[in-house]
Each structure stands twice: as structure tokens, then as C-alpha cells.
N, C-alpha and C. Protein backbone atom coordinates (compact mmCIF):
# COMPACT_ATOMS: atom_id res chain seq x y z
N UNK A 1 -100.17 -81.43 63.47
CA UNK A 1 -101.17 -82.26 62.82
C UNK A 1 -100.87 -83.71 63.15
N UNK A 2 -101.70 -84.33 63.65
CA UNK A 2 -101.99 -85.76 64.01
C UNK A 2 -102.08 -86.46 62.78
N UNK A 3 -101.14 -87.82 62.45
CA UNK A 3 -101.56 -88.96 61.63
C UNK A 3 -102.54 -89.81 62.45
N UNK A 4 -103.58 -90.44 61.33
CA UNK A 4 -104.14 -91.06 61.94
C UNK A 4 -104.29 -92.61 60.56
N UNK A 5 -103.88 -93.68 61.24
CA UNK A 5 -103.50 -94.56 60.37
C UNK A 5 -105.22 -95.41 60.22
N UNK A 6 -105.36 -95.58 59.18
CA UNK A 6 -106.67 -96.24 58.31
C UNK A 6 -105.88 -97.38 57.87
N UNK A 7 -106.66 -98.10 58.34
CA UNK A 7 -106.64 -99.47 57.97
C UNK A 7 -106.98 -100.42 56.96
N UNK A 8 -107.19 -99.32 55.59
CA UNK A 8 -107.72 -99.71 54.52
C UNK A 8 -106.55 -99.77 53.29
N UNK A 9 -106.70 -99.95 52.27
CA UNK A 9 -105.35 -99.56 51.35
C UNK A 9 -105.84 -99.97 49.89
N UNK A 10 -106.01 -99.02 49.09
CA UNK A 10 -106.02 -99.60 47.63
C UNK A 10 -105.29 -100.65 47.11
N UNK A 11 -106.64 -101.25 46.21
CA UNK A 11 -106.31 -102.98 45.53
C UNK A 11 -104.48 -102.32 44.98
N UNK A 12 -103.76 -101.57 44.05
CA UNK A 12 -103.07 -101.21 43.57
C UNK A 12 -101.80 -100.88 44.65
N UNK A 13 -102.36 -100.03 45.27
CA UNK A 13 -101.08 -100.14 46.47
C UNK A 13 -100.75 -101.36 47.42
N UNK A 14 -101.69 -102.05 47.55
CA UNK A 14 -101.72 -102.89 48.17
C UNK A 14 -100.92 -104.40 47.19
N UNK A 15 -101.49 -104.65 46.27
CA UNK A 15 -100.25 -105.08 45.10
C UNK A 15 -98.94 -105.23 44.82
N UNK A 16 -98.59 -103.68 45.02
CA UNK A 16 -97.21 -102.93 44.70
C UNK A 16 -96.48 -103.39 46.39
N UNK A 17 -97.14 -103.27 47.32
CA UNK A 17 -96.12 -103.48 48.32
C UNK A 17 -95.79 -105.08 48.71
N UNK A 18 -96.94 -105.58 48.33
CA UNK A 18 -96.70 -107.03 48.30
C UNK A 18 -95.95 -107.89 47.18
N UNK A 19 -95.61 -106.99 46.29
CA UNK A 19 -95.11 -107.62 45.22
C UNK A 19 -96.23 -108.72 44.33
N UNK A 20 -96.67 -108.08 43.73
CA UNK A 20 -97.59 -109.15 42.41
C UNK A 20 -98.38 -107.93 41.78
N UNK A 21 -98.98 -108.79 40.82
CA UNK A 21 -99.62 -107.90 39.78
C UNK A 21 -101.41 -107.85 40.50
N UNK A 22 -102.24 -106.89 39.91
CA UNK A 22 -103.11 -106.16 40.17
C UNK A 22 -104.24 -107.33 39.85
N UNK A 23 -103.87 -108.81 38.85
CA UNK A 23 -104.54 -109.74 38.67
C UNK A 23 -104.39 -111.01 39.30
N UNK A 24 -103.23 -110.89 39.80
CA UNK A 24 -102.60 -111.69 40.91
C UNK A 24 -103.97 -111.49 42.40
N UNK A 25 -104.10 -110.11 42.82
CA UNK A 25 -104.20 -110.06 43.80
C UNK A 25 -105.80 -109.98 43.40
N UNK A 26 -106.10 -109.69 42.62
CA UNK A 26 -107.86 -110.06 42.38
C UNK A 26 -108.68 -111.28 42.40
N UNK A 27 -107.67 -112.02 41.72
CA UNK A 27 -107.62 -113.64 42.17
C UNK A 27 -107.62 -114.28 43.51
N UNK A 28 -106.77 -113.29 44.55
CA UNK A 28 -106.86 -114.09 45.93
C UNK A 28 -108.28 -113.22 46.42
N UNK A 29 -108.70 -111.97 46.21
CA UNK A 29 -109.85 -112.09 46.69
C UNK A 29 -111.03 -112.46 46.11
N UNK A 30 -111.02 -112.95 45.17
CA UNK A 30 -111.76 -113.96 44.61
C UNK A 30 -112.02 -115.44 45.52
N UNK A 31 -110.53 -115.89 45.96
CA UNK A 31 -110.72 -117.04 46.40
C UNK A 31 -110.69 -116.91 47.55
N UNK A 32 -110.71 -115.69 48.63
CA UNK A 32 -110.98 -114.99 49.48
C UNK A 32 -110.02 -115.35 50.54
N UNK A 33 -108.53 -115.35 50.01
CA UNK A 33 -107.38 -115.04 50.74
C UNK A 33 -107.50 -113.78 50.96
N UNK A 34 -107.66 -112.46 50.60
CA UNK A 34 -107.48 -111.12 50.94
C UNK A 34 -109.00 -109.97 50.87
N UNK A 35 -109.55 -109.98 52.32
CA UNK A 35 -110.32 -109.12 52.24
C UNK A 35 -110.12 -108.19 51.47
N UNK A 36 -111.57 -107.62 51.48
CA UNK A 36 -111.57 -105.91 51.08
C UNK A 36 -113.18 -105.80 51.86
N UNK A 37 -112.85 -104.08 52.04
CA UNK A 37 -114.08 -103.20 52.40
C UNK A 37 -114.56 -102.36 51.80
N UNK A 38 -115.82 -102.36 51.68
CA UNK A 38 -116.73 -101.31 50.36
C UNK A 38 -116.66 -99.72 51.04
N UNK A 39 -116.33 -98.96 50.83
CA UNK A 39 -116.49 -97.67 50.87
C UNK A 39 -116.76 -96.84 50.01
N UNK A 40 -117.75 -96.76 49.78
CA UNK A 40 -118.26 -95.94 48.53
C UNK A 40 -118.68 -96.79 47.56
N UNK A 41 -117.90 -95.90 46.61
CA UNK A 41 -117.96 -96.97 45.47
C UNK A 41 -116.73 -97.82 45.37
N UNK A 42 -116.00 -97.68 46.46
CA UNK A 42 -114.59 -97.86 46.31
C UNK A 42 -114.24 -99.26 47.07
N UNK A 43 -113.72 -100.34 46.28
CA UNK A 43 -113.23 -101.81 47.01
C UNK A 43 -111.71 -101.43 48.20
N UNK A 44 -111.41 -101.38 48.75
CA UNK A 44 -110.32 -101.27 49.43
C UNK A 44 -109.88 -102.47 50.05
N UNK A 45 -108.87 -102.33 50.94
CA UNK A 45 -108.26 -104.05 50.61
C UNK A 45 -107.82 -103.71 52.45
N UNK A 46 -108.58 -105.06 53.47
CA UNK A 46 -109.26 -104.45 54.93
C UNK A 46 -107.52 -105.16 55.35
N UNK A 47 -106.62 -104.18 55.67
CA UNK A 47 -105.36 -104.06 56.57
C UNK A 47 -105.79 -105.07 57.91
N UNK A 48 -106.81 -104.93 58.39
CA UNK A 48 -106.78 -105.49 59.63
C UNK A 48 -106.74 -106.92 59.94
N UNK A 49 -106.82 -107.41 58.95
CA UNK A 49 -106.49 -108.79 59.07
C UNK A 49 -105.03 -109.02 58.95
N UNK A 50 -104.27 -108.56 58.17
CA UNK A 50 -102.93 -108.37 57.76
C UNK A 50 -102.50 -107.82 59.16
N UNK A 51 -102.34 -106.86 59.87
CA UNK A 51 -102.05 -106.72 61.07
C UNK A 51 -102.46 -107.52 62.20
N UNK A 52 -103.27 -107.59 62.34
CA UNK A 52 -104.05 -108.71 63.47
C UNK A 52 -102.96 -110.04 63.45
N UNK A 53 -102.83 -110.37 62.55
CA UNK A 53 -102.20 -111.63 61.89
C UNK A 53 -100.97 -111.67 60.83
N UNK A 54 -99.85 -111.17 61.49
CA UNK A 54 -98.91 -111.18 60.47
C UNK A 54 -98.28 -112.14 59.90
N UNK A 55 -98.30 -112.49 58.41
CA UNK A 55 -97.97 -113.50 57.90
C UNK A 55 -96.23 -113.60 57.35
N UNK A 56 -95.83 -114.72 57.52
CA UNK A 56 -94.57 -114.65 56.84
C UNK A 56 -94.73 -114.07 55.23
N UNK A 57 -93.60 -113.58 54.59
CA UNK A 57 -93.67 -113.20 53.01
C UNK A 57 -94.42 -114.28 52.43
N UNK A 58 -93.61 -115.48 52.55
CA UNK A 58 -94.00 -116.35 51.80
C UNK A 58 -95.27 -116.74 51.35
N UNK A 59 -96.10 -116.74 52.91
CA UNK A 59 -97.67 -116.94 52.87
C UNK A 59 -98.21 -116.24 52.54
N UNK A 60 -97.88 -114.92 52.46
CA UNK A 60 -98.63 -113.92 52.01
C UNK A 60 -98.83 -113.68 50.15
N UNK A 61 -97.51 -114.46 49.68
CA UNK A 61 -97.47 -114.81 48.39
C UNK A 61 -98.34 -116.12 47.68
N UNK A 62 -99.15 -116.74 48.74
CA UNK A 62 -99.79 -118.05 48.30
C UNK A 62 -98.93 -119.36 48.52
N UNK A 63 -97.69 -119.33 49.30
CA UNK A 63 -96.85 -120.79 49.03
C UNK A 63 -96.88 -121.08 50.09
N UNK A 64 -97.06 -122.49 50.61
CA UNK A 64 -97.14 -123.04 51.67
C UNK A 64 -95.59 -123.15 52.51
N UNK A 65 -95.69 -122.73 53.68
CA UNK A 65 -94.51 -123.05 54.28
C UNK A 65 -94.38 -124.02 54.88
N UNK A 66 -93.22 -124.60 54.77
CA UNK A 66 -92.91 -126.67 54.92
C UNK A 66 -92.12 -126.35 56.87
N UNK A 67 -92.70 -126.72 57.78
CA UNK A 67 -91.87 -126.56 59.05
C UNK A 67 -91.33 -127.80 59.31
């Protein structure tokens, strides 16, 4: 049996691996740091930007990194 990796990921899992809470991360797509894609009835949270573009932790937490 073949994996086949989807590029989508629940608001909740997607949360949990990033470390923050489930209102944390509703907030950035609110302010439209973190896609999502409608499937169904279902919001999912679109991986492909996150891959396309890998961010340091930090940025991915909202804090600006000082170079």
C-alpha cells in the first residue's frame, strides 16, 4: 500500500505541532498569516505554503527575526 501525502492538515493538528493553542492559530488566519482550504464542510489548514516556504520556528510563531 502506497502513502500518499495530502497537503492539508486539521486547524487542531496543525496547532499541536506548531505549538499554540487552537485560538492562537485562528487568529493568524484571521489576519491571514496561515491559509486554509474548504473541503467540505471542513476548514483545513493548506500545508503548501508551509512547504513551498519553510519558515524558521520563530516566524512561524509570529516573532520577527532580528538578522
Amino acid at each position: 500500500m502506497d502513502l500518499v501525502f495530502v497537503p492539508f492538515m486539521d486547524r487542531s493538528a496543525f496547532a499541536l505541532r506548531v505549538g499554540v493553542t487552537e485560538d492562537v492559530l485562528e487568529r493568524w488566519i484571521r489576519d491571514g498569516r496561515v491559509r486554509t482550504f474548504q473541503m467540505g464542510k471542513r476548514s483545513l489548514v493548506d500545508m503548501r505554503q508551509w512547504l513551498a516556504n519553510p519558515q524558521p520556528v520563530s516566524v512561524a510563531k509570529g516573532r520577527e527575526v532580528v538578522r
